[in-house]
N, C-alpha and C. Protein backbone atom coordinates (compact mmCIF):
# COMPACT_ATOMS: atom_id res chain seq x y z
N UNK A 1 6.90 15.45 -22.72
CA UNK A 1 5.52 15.15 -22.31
C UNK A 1 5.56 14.29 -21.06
N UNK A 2 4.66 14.35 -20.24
CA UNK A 2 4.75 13.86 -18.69
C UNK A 2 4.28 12.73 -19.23
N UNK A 3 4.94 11.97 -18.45
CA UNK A 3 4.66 10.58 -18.37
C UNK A 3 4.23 9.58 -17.19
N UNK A 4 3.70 8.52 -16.87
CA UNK A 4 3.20 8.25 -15.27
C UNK A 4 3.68 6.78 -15.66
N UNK A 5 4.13 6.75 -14.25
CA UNK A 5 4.83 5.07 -13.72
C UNK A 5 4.05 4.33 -12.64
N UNK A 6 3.68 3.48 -12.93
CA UNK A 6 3.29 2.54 -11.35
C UNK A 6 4.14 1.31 -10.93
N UNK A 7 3.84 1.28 -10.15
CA UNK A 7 4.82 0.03 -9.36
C UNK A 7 4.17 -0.43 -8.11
N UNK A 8 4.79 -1.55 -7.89
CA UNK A 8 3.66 -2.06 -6.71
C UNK A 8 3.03 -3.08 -6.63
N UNK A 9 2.97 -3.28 -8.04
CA UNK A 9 1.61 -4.67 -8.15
C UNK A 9 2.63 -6.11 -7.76
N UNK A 10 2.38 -6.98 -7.92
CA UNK A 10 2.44 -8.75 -7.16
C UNK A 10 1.23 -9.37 -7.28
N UNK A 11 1.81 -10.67 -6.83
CA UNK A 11 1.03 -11.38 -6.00
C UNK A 11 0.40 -11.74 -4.90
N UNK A 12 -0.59 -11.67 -4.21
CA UNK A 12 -1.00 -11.64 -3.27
C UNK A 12 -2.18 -12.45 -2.98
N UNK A 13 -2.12 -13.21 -1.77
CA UNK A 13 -3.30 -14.26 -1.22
C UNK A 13 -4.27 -13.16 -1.01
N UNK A 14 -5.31 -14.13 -1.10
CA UNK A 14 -6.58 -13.35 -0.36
C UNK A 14 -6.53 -12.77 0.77
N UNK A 15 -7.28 -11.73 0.90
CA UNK A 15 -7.39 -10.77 2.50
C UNK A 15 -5.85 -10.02 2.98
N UNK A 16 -4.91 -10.30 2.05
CA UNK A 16 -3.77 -9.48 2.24
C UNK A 16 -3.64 -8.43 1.60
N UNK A 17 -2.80 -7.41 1.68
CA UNK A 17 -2.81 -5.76 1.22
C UNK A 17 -1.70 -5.58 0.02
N UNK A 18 -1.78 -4.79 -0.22
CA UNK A 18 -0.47 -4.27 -1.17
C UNK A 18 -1.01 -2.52 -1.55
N UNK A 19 0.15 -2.45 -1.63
CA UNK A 19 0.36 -0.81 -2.11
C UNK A 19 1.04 -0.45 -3.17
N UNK A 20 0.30 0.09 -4.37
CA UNK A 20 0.44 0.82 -5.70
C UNK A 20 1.08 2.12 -5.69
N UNK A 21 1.87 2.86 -6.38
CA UNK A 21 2.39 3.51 -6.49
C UNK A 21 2.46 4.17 -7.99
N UNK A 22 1.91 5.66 -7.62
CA UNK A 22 1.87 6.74 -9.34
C UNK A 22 2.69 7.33 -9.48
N UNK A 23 3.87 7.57 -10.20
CA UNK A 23 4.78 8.62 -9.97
C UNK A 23 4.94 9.68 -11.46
N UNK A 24 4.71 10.37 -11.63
CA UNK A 24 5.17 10.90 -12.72
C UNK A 24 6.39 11.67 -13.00
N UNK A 25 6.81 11.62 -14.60
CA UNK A 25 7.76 11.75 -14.87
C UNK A 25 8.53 13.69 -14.88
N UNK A 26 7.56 14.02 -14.68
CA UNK A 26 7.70 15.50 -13.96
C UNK A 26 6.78 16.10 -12.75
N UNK A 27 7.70 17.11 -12.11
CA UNK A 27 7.23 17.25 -11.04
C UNK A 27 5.66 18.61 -11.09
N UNK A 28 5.02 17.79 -10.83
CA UNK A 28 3.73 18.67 -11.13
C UNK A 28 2.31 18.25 -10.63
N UNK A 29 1.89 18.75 -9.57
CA UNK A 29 0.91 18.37 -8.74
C UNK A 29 -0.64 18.35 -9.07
N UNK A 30 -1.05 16.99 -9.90
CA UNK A 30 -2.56 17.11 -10.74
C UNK A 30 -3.04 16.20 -10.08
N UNK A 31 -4.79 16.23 -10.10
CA UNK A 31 -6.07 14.89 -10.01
C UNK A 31 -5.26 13.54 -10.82
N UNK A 32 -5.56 12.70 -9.67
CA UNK A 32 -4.77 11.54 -10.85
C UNK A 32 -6.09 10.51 -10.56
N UNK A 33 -5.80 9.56 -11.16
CA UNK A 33 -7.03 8.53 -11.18
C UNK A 33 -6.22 7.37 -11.31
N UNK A 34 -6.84 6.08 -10.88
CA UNK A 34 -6.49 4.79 -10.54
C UNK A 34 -7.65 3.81 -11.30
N UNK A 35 -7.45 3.01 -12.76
CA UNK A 35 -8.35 2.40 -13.36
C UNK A 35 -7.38 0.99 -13.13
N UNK A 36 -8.36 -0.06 -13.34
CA UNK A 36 -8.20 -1.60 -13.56
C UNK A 36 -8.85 -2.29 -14.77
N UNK A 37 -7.64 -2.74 -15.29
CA UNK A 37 -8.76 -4.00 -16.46
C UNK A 37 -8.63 -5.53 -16.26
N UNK A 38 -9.35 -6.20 -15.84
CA UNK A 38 -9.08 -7.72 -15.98
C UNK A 38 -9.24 -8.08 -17.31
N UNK A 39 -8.52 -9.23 -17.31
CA UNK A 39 -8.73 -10.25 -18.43
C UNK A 39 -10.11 -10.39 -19.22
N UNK A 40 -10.41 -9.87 -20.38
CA UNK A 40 -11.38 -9.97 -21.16
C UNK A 40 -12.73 -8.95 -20.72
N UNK A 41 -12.22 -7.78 -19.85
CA UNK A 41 -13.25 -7.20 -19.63
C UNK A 41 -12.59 -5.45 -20.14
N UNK A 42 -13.73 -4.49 -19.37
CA UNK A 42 -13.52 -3.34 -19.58
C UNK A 42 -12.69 -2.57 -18.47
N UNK A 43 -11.77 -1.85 -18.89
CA UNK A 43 -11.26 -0.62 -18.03
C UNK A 43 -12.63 -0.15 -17.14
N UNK A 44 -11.59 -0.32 -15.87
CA UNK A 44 -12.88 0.16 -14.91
C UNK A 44 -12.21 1.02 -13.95
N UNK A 45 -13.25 2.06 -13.45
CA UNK A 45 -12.73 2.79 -12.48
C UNK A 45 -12.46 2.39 -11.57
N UNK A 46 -11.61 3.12 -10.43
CA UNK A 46 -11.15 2.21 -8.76
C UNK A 46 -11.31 3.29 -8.19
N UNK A 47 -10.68 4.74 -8.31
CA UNK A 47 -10.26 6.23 -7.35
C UNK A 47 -9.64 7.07 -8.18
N UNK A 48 -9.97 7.90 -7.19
CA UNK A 48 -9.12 9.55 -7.97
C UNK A 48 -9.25 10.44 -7.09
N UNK A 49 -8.26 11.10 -6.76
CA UNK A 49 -7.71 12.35 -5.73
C UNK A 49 -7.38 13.59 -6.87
N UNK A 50 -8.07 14.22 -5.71
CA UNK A 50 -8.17 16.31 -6.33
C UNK A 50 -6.51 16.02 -6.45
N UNK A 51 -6.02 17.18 -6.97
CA UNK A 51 -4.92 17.48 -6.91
C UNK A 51 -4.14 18.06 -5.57
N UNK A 52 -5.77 18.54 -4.10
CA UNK A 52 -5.24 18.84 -3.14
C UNK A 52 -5.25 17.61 -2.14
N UNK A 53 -5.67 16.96 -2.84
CA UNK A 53 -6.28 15.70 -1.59
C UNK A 53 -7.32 15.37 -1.33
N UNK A 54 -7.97 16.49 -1.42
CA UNK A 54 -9.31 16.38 -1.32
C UNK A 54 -10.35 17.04 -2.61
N UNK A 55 -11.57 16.35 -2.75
CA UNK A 55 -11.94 14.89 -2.54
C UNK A 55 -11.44 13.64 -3.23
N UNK A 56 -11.96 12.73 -2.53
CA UNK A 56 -11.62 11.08 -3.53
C UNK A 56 -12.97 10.90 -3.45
N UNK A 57 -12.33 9.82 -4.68
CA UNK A 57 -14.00 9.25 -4.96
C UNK A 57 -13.72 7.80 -5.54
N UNK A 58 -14.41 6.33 -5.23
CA UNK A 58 -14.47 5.09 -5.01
C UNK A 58 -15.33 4.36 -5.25
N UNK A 59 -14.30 3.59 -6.88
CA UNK A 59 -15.84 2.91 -7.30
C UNK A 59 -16.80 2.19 -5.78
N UNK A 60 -17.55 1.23 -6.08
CA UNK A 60 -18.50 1.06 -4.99
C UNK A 60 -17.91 -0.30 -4.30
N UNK A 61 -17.45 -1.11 -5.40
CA UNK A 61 -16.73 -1.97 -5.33
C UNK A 61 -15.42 -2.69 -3.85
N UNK A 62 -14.87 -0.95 -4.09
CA UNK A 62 -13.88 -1.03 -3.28
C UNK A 62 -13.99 -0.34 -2.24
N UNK A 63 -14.59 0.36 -1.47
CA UNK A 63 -15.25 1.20 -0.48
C UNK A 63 -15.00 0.95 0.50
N UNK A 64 -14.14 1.04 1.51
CA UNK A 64 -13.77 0.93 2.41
C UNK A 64 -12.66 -0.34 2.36
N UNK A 65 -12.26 -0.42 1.64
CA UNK A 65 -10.68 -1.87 1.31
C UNK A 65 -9.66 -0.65 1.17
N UNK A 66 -9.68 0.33 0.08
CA UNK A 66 -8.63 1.01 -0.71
C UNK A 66 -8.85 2.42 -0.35
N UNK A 67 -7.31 2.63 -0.58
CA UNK A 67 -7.58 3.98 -0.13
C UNK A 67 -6.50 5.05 -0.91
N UNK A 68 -7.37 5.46 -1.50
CA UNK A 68 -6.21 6.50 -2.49
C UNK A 68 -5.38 8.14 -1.79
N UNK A 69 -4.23 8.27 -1.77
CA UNK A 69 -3.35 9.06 -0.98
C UNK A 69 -2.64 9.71 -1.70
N UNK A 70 -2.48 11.29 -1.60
CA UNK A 70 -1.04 11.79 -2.49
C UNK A 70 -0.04 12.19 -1.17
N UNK A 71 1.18 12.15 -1.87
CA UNK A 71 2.24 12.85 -1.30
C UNK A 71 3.02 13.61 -2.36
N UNK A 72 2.68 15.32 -2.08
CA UNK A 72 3.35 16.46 -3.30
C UNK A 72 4.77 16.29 -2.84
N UNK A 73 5.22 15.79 -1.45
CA UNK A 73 6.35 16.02 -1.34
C UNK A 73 7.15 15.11 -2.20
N UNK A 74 6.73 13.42 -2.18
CA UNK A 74 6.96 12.67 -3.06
C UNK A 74 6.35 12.75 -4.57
N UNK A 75 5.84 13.55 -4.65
CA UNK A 75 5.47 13.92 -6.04
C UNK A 75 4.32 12.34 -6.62
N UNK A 76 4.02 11.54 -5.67
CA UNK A 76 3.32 10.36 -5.97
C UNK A 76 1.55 10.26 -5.49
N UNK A 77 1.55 9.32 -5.91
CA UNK A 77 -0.28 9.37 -5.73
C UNK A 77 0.00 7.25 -5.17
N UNK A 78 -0.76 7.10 -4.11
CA UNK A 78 -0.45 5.73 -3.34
C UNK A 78 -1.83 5.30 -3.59
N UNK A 79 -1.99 3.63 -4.02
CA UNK A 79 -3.30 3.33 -3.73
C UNK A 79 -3.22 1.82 -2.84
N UNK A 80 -3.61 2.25 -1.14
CA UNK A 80 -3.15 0.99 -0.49
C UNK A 80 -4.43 0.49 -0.58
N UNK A 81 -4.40 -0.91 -0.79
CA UNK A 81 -5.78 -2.12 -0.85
C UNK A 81 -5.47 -2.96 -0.09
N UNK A 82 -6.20 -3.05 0.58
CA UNK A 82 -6.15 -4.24 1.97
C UNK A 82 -7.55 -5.07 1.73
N UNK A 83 -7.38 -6.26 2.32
CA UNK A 83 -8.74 -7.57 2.07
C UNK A 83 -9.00 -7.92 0.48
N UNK A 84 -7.46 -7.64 0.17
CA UNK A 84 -7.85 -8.33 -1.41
C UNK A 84 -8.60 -9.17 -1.96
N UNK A 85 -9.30 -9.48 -2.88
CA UNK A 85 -10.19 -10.01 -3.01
C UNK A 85 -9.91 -10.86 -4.71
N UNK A 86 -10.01 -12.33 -4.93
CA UNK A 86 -9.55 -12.94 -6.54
C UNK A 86 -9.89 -11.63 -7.59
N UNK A 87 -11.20 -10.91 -6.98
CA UNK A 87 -11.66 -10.40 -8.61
C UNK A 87 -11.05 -9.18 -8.55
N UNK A 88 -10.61 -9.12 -7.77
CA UNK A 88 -9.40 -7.61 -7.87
C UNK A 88 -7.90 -8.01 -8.80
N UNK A 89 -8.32 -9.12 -9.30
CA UNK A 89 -7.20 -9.13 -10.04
C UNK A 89 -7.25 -8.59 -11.12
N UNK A 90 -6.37 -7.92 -11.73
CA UNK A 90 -6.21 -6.87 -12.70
C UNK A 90 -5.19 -6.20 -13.06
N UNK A 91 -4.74 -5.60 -14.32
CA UNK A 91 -3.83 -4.44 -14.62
C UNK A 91 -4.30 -3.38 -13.82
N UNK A 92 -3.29 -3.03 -13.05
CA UNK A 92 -3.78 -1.01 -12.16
C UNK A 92 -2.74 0.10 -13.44
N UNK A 93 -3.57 0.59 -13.77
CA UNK A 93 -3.34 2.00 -14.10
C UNK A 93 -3.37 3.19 -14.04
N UNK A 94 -2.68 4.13 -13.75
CA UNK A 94 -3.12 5.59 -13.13
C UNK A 94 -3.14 6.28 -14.57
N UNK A 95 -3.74 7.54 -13.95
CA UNK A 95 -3.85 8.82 -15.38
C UNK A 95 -4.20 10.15 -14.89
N UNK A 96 -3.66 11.07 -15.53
CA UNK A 96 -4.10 12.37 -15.07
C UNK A 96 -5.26 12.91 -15.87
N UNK A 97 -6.07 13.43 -14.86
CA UNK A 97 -7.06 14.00 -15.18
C UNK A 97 -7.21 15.54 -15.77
N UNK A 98 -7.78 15.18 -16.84
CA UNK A 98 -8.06 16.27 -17.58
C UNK A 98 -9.21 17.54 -17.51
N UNK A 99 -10.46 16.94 -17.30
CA UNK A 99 -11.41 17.06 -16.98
C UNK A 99 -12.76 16.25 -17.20
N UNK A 100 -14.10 16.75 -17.01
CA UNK A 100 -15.13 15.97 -17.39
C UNK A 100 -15.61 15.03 -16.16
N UNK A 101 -16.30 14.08 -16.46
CA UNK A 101 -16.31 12.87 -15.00
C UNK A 101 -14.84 12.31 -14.76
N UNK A 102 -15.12 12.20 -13.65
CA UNK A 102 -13.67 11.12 -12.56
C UNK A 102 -13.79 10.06 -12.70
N UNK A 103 -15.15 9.64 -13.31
CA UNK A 103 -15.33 8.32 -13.22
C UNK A 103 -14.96 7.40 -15.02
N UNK A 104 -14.85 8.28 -15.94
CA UNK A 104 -14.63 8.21 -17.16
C UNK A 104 -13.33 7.94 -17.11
N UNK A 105 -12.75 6.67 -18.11
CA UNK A 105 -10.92 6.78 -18.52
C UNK A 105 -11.30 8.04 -19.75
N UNK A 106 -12.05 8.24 -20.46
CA UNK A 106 -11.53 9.27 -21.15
C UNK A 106 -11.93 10.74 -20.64
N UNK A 107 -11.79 11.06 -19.45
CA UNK A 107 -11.36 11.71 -18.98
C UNK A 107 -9.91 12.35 -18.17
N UNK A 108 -9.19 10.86 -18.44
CA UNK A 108 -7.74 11.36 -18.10
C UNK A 108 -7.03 10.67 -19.37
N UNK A 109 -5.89 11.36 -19.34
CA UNK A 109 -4.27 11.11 -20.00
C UNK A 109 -2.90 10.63 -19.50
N UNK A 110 -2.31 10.40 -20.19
CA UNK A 110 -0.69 10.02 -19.42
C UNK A 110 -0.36 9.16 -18.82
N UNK A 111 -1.34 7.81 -19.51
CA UNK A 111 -1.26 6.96 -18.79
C UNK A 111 -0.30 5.56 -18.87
N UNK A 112 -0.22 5.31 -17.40
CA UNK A 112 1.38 4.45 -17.40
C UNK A 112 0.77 3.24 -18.21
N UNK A 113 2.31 2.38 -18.21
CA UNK A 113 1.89 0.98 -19.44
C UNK A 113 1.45 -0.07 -17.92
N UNK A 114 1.34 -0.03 -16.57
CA UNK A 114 -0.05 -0.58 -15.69
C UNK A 114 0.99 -1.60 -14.94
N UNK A 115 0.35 -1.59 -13.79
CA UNK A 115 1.33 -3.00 -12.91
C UNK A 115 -0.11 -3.88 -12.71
N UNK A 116 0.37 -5.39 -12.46
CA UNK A 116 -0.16 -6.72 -12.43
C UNK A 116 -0.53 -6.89 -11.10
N UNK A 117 -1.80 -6.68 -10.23
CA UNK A 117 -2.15 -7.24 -9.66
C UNK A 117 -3.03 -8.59 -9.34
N UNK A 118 -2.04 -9.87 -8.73
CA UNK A 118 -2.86 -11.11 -9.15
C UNK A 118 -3.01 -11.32 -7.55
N UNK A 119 -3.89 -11.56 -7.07
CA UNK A 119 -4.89 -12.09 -6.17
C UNK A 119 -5.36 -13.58 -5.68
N UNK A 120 -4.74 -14.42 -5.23
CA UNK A 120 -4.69 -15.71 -5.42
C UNK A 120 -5.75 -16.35 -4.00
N UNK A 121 -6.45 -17.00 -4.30
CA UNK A 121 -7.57 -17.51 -3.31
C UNK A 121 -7.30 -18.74 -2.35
């Protein structure tokens, strides 16, 4: 059963960038999606790329900071965030999409155990 990895997350001051990384554990080119949960709240959406690239779609939140990217050659899905912001701190998790809304986690599966993005002000 496919499995998905991220990597990427740190620490990072305010207004600085970092780049997330989806990789899954077989090679197979799907819609993936990018959710966050902070501390004591709900899984929330961030992005999600077609399986061709096109379209993405961005909670409202992050709209013009992040920017979700695949590479089939790397078999990965990239989510670079620049102008970080404290409340972007969060677990990032990717998942493949199944169907239904993009904007729903239960709309995807396979999802990795999440990298730590902390955001420091």
């Amino acid at each position: 059963q496919v499995q998905l990895v991220e990597s990427g997350g740190g620490l990072v001051q305010a207004g600085g960038p970092l780049r997330l990384s989806c990789t899954p554990s077989e090679r197979a080119v799907r819609s993936v999606g990018w959710f966050r949960q902070a501390p004591g709240k709900e899984r929330e959406f961030v992005a999600h790329i077609h399986w061709s690239g096109s379209p993405a779609y961005y909670v409202n939140s992050v709209k013009g900071r992040v920017a979700i990217s695949r590479d089939n050659t790397e078999n990965s899905v990239s989510l670079q965030m620049n102008s970080l912001k404290p409340e972007d701190t969060a677990v990032y998790s990717c998942g493949i999409y199944s169907g239904g809304s993009v904007y729903g986690a239960i709309s995807y599966w396979a999802w990795g155990k999440g990298t730590l993005v902390t955001v420091s002000s």
